[in-house]
Every structure is written in C-alpha cells, then in structure tokens.
N, C-alpha and C. Protein backbone atom coordinates (compact mmCIF):
# COMPACT_ATOMS: atom_id res chain seq x y z
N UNK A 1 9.22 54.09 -150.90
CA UNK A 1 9.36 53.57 -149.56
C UNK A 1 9.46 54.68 -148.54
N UNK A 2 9.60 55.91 -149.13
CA UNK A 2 9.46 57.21 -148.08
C UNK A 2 8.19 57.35 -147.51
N UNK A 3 7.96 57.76 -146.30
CA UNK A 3 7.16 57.95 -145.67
C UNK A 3 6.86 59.46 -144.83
N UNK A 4 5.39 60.42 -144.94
CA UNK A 4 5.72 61.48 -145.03
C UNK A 4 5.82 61.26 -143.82
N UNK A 5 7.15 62.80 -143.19
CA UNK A 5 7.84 62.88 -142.26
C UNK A 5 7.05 63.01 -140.94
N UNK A 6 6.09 64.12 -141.68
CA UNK A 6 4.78 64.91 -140.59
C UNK A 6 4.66 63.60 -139.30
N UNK A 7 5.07 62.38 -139.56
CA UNK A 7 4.43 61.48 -138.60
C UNK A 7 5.18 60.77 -137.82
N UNK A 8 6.43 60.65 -138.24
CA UNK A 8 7.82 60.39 -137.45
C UNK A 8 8.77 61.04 -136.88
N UNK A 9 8.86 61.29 -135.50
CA UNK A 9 10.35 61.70 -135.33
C UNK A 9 11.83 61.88 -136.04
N UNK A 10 12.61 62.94 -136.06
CA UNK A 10 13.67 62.78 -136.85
C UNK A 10 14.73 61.44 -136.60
N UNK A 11 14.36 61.07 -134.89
CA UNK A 11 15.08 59.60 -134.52
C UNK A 11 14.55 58.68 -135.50
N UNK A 12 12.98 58.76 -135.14
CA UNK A 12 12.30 57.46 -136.46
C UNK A 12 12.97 57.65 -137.61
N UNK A 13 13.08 58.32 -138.12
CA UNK A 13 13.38 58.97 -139.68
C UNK A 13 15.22 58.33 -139.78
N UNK A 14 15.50 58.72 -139.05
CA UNK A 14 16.88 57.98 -138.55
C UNK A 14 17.32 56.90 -138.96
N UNK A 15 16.40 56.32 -138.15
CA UNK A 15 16.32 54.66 -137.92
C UNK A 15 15.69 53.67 -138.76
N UNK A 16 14.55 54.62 -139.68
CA UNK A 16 14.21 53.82 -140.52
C UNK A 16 15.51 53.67 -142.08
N UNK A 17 16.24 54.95 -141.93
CA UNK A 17 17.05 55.29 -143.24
C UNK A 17 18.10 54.38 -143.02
N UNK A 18 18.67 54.14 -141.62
CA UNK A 18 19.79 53.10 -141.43
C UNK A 18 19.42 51.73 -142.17
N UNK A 19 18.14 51.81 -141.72
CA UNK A 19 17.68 50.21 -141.68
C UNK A 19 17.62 49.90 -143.32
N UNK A 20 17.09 51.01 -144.16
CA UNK A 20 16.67 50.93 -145.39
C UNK A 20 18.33 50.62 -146.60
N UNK A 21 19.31 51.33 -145.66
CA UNK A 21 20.64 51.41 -146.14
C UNK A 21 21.06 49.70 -146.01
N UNK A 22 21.02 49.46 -144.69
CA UNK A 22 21.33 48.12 -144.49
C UNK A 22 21.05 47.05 -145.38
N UNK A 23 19.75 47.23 -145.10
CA UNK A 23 18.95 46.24 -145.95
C UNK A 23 19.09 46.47 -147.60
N UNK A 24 19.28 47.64 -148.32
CA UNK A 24 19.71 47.59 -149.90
C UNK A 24 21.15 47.48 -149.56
N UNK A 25 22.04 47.30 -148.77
CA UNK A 25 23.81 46.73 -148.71
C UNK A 25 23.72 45.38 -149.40
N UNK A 26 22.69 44.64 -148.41
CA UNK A 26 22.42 43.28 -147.87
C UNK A 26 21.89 42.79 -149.53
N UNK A 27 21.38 43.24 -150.58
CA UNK A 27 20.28 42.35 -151.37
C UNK A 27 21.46 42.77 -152.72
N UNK A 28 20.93 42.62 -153.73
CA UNK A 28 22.00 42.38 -155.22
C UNK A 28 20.56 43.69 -156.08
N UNK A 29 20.89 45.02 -155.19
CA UNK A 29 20.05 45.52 -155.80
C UNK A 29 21.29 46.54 -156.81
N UNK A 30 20.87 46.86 -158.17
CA UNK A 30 22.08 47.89 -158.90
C UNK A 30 22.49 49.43 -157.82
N UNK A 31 23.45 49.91 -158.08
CA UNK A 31 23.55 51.22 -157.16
C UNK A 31 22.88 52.10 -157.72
N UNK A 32 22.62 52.07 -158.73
CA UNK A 32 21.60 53.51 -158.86
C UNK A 32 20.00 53.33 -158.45
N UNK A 33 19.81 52.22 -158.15
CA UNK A 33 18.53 52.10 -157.49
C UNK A 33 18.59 52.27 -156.13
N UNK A 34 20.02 51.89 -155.43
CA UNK A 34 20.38 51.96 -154.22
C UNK A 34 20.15 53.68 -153.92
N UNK A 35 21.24 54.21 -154.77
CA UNK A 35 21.10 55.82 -154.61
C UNK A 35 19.50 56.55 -154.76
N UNK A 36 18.90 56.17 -155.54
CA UNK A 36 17.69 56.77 -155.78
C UNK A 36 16.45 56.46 -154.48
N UNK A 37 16.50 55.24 -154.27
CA UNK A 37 15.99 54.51 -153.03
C UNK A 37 16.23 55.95 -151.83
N UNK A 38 17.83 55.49 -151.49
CA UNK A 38 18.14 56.47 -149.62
C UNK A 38 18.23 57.73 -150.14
N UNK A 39 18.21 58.90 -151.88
CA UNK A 39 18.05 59.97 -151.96
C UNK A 39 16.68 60.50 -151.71
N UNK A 40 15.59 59.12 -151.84
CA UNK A 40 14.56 59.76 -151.55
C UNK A 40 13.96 59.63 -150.01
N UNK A 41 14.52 58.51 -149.32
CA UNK A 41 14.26 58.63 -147.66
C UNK A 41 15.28 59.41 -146.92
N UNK A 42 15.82 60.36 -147.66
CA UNK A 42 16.90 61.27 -146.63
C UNK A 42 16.41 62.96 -146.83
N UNK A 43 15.17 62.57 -148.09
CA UNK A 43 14.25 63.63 -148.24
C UNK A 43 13.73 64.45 -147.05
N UNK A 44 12.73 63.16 -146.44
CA UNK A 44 11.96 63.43 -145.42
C UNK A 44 13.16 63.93 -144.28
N UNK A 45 14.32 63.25 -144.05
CA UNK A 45 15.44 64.02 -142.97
C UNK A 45 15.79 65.02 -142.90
N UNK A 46 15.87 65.77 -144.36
CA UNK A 46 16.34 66.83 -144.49
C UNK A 46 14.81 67.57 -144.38
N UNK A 47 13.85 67.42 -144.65
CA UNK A 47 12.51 68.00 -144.39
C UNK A 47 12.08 68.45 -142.69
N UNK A 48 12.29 67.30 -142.17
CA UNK A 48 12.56 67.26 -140.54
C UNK A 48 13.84 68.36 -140.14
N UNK A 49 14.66 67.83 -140.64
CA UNK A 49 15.48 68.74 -140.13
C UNK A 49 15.74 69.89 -140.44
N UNK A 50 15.14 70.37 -141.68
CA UNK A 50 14.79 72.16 -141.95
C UNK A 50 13.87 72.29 -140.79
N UNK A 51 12.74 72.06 -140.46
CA UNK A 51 11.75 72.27 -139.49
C UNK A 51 12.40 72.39 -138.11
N UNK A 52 12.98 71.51 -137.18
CA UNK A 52 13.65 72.00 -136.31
C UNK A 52 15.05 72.54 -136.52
N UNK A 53 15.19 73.23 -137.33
CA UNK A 53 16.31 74.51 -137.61
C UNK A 53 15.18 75.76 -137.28
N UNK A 54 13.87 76.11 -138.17
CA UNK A 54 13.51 76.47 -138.04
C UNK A 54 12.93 77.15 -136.93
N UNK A 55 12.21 76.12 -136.33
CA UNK A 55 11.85 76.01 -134.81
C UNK A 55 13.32 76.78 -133.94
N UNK A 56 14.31 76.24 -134.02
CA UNK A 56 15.48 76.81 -133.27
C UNK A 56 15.61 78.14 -133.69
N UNK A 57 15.30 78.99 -135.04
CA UNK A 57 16.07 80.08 -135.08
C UNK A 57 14.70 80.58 -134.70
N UNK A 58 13.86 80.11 -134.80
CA UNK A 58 12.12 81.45 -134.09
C UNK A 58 12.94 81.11 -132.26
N UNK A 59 13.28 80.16 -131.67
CA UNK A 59 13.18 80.69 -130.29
C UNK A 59 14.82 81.05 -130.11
N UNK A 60 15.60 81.31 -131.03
CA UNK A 60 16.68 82.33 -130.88
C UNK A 60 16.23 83.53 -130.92
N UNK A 61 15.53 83.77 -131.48
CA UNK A 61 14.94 84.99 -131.76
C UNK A 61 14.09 85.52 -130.66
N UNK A 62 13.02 84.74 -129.74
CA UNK A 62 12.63 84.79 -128.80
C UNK A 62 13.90 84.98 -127.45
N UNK A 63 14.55 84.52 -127.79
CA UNK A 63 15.59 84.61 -126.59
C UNK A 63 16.59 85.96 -126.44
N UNK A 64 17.31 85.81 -127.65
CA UNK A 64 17.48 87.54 -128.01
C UNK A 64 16.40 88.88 -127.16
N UNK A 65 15.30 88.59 -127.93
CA UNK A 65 14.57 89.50 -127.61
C UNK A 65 14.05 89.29 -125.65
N UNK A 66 14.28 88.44 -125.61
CA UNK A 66 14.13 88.22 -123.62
C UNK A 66 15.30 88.75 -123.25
N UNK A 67 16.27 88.62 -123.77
CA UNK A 67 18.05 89.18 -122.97
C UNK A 67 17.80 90.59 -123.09
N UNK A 68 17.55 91.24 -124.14
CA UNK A 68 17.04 92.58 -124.18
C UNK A 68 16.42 92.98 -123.31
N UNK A 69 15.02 92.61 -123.09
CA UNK A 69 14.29 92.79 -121.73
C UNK A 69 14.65 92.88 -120.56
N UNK A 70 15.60 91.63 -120.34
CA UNK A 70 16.02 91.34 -118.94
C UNK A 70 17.29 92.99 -118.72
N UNK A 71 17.85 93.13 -120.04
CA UNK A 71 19.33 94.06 -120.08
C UNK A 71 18.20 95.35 -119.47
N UNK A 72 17.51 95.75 -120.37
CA UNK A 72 16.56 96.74 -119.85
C UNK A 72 16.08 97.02 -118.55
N UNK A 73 15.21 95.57 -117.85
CA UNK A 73 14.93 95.15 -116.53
C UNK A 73 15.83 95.74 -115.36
N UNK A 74 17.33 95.32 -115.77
CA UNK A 74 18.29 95.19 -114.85
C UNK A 74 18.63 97.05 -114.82
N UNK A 75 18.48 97.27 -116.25
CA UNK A 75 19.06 98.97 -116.03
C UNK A 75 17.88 99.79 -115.21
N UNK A 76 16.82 99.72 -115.23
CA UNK A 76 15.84 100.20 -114.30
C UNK A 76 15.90 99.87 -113.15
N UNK A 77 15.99 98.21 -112.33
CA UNK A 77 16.40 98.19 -111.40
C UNK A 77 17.47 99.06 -110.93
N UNK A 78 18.64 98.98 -111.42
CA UNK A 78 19.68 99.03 -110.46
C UNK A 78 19.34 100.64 -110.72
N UNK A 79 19.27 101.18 -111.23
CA UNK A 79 18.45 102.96 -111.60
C UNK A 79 17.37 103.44 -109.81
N UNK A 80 16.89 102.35 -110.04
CA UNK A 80 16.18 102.15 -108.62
C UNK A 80 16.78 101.93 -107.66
N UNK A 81 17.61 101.17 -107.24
CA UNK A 81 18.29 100.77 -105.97
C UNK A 81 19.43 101.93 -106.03
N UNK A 82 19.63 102.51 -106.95
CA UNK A 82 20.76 103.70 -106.30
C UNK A 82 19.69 104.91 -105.86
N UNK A 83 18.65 105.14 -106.93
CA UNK A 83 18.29 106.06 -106.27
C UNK A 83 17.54 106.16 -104.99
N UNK A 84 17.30 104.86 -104.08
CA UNK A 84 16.54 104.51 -102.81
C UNK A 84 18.04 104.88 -101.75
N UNK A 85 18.92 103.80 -102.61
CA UNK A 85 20.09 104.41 -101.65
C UNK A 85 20.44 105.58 -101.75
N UNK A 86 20.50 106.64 -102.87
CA UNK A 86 20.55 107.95 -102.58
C UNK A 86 19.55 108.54 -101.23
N UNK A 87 18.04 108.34 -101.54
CA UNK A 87 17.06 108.39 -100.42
C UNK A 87 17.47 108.12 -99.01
N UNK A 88 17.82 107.09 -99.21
CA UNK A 88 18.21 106.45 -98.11
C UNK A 88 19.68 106.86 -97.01
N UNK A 89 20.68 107.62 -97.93
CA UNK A 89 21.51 108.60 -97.20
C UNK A 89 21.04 109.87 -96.54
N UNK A 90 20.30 110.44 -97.66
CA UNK A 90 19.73 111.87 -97.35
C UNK A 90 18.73 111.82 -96.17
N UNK A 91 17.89 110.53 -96.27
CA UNK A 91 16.98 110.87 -94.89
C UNK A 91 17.67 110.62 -93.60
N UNK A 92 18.78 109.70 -93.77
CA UNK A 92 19.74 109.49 -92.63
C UNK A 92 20.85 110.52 -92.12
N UNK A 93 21.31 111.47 -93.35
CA UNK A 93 22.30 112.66 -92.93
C UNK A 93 21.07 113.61 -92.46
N UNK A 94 19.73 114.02 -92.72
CA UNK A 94 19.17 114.79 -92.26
C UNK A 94 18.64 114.59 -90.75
N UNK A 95 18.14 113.29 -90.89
CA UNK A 95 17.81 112.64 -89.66
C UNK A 95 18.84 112.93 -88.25
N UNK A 96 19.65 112.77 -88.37
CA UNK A 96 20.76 112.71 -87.90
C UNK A 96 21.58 114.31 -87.61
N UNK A 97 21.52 115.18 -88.38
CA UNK A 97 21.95 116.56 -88.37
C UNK A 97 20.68 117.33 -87.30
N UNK A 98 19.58 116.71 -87.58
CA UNK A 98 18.71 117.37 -86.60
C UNK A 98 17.91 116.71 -84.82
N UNK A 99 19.09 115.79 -85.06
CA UNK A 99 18.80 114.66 -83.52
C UNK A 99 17.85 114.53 -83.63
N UNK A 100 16.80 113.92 -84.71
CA UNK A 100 15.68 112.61 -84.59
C UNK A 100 16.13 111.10 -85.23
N UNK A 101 16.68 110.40 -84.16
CA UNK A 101 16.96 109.03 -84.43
C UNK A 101 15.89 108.12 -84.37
N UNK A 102 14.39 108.55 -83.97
CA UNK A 102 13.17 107.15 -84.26
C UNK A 102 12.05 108.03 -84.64
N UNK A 103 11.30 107.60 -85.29
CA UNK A 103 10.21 107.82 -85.81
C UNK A 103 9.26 106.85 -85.96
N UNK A 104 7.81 106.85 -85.27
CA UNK A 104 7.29 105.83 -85.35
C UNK A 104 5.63 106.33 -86.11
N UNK A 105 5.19 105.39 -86.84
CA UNK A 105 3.98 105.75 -87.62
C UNK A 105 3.27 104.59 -87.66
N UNK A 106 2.00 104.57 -88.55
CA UNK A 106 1.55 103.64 -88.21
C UNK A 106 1.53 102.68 -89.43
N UNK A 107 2.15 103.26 -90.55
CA UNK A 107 3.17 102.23 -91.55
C UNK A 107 4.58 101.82 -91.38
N UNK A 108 5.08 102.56 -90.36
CA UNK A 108 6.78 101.77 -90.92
C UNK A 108 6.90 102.53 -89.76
N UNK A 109 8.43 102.08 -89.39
CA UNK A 109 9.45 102.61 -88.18
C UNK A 109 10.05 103.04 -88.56
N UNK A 110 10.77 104.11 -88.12
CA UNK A 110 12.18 104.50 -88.99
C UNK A 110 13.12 104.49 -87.72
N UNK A 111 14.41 103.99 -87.66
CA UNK A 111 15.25 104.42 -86.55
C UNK A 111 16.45 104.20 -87.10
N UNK A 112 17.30 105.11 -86.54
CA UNK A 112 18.81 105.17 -86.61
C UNK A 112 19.74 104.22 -86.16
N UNK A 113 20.50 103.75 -86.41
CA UNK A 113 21.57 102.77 -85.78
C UNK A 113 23.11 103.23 -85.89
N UNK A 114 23.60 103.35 -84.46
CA UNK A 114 25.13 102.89 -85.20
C UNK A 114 25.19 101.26 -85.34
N UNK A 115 26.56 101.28 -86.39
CA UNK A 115 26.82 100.28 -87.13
C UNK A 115 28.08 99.70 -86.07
N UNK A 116 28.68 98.64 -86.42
CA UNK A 116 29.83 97.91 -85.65
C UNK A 116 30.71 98.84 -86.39
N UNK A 117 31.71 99.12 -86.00
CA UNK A 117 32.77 100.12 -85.81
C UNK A 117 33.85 98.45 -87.14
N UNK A 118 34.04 99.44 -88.43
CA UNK A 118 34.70 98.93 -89.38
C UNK A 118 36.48 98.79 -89.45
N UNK A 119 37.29 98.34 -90.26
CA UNK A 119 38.46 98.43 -90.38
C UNK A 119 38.34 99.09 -91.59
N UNK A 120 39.55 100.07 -91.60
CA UNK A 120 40.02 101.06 -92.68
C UNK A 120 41.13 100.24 -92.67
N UNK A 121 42.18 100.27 -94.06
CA UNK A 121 43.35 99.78 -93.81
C UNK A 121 43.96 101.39 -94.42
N UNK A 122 44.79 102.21 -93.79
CA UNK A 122 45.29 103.46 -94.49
C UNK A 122 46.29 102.94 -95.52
N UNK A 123 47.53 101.75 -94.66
CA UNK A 123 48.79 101.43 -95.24
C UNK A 123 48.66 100.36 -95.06
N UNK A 124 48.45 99.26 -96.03
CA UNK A 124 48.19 97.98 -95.14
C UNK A 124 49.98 97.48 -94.97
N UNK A 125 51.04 97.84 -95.44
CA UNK A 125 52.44 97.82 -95.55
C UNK A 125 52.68 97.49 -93.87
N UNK A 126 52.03 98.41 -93.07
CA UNK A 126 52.42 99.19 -91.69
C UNK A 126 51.90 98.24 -90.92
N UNK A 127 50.86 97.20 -91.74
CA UNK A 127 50.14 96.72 -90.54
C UNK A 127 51.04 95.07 -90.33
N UNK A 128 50.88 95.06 -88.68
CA UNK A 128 52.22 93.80 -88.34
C UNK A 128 51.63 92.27 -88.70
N UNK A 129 52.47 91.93 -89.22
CA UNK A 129 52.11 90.36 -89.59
C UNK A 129 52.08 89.20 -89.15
N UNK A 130 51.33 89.66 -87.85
CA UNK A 130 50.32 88.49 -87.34
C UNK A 130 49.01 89.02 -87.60
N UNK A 131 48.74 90.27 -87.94
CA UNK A 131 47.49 90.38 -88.30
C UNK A 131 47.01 90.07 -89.84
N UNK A 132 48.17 89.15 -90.25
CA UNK A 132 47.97 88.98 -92.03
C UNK A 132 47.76 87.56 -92.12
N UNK A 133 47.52 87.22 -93.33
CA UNK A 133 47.31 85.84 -93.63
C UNK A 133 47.50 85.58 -95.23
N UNK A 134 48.33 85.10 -95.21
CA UNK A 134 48.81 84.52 -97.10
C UNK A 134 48.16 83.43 -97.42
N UNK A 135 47.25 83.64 -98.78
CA UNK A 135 46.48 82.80 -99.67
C UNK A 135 47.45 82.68 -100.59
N UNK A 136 47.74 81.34 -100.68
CA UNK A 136 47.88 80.89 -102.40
C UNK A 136 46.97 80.45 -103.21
N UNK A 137 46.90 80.67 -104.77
CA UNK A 137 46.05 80.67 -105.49
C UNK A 137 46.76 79.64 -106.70
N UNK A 138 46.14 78.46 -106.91
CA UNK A 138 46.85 78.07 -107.93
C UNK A 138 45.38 77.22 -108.78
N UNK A 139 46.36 77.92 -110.36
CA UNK A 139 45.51 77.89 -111.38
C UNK A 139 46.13 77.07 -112.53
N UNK A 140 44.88 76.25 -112.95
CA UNK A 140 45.31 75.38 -114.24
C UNK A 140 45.93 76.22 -114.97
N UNK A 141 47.00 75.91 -116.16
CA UNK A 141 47.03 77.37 -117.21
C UNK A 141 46.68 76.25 -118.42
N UNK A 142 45.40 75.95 -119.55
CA UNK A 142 44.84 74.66 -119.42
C UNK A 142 45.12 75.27 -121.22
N UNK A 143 45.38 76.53 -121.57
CA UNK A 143 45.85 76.80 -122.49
C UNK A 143 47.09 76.36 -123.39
N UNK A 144 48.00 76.25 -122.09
CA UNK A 144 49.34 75.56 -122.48
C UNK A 144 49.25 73.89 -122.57
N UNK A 145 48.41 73.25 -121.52
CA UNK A 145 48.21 71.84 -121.35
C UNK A 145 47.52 71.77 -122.24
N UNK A 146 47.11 72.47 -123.24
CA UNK A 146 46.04 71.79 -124.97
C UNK A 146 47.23 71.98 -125.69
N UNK A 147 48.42 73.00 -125.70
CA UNK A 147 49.24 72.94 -126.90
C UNK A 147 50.27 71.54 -126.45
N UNK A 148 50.74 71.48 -124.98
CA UNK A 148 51.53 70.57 -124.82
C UNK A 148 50.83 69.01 -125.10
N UNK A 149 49.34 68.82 -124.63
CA UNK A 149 49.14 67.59 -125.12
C UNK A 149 48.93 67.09 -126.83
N UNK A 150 48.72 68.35 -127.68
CA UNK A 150 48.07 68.13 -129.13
C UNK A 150 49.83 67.70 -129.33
N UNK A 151 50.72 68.25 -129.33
CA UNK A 151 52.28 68.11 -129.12
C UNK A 151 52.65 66.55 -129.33
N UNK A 152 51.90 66.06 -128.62
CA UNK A 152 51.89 64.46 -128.19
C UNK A 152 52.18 64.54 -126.53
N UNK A 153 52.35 65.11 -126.10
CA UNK A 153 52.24 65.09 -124.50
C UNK A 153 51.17 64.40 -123.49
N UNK A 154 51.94 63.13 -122.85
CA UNK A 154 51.29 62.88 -121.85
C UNK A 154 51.09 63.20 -120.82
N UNK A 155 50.17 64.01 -120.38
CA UNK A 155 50.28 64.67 -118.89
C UNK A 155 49.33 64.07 -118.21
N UNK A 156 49.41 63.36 -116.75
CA UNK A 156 48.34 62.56 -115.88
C UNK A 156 48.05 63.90 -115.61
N UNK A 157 46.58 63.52 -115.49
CA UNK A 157 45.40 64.49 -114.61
C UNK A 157 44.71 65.24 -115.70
N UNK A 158 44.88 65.17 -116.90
CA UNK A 158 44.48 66.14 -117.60
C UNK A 158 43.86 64.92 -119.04
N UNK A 159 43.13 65.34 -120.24
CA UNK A 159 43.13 64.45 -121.65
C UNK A 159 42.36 65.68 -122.31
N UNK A 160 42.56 65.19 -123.83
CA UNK A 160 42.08 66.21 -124.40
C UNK A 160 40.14 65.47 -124.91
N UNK A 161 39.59 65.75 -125.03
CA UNK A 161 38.71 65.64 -125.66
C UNK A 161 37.49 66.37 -126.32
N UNK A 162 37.44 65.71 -127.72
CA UNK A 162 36.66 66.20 -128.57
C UNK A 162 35.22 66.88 -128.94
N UNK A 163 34.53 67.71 -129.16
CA UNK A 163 33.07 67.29 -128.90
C UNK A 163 32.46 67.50 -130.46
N UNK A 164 31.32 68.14 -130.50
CA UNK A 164 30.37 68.38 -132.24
C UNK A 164 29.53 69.37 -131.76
N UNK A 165 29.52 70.13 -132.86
CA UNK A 165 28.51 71.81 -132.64
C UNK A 165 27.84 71.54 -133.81
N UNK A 166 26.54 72.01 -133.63
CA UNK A 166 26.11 72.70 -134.91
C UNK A 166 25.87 73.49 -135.44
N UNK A 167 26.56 74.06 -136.76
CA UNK A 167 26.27 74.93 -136.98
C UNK A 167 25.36 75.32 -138.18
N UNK A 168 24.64 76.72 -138.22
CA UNK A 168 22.94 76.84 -138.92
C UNK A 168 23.53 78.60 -139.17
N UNK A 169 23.44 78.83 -140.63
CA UNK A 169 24.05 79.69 -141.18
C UNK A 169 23.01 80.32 -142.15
C-alpha cells in the first residue's frame, strides 16, 4: 500500500499514514499485519524526510559559506571607509594649513566648512541641573520570571510557553 514518495509531499505522506493507521485501528486486522502495513508506509516518510534533511544541510552549508563572505565583505569595507576617512583628514588638515578652502574642477568641488560649534562635557559633575535630564530604564529580568513561574508562580503579564526544535546530528 506504499506509494513511492518521489510523488508526494511529506504533508501527503503524512496524511496518507494517519489515514492508513486509522483505518487498520478501525478493521479486526492481527497487529503484526498492522505493524508491517505502517512499517512499510513510514518508509517512504523517513525517505522524504532524509531528503529534506539533506536539502537543509547543502543550504547550511551554502549559508555558512555566504556569512564568510559577507565577514570578509564587511572587513574590506570598513578597511575602506577608514582609510577615505584617513584621506579625508589629511586633505582637510593640509587644505586648511595652507588657506585653500575651495577648489573647483570639472569633476567634483572640494570646499571647506566650519561645522556647528559642538558640546564637550570636561566634568559633567559641574554641569548645573537644569541642563540635565534623568532617564529611567526599566527592564524585564525574564530570567527570574521563568524560575519563579516553573516554581508554580502566577505572575499577570507574563506565561511560560513551550515550543519544538529540530534537531539533525
């Protein structure tokens, strides 16, 4: 009564094994025909489901090897953006040491700017408190609310719940 997998979904495959279980519950068939029966339609499940294991560990493997890339990507970038901003000081302290603030060409502009005038804080202790402002920060601690509810603890606002992983070893 198995049917090769190649042509069903692992849902089909599913659904037909429930149905096949049901239905030998349902009839006055002996159990070892019962067992032999759903050992051989849980064949094809486990056939299906080696295949997308499979499938999952080739694009783990693909993914791995993209995080690598990207880790790589990112170290060249940012390799780049310091050394533009290095560039980018030196033509401005030189620029600047020799009073040429514009330069005009017929690719790009270059010009100098001052910037809006920043806050330093030296001591921020010193500084008077109307110029301050207090944040509170409040944080679940959601570590303790899993030991106090497993405990038997009812706490409103919070529940524990369960989920399923799989794991492929």
């Amino acid at each position: 009564m198995t049917m090769s997998s190649k042509s069903f979904t692992l849902y089909q495959l599913a659904d037909q094994y429930l149905q096949l279980a049901q239905a030998m519950r349902d009839t006055e068939v002996p159990d070892e025909v019962v067992d032999k029966t759903l050992a051989a339609a849980s064949g094809d499940i486990e056939h299906k489901a080696w295949n997308i294991t499979a499938l999952m560990q080739e694009f783990e493997g693909q993914i791995a090897m993209m995080k690598l890339a990207e880790q790589r990507m990112a170290f060249r970038r940012k390799s780049l953006e310091k050394r533009t901003e290095t560039l980018r000081q030196y033509l401005l302290q030189h620029l600047c040491r020799v009073g040429i603030f514009e330069i005009e060409t017929p690719e790009f502009a270059i010009r100098v700017y001052d910037n809006p005038p920043r806050v330093i804080l030296d001591d921020e202790d010193l500084v008077p408190a109307e110029y301050k402002e207090e944040e509170v920060v409040v944080s679940v601690r959601k570590d303790e609310l899993r030991r106090a509810m497993l405990e038997g603890e009812i706490i409103p606002g919070a529940h524990l719940e369960r989920s399923q992983r799989l794991a492929i070893k």
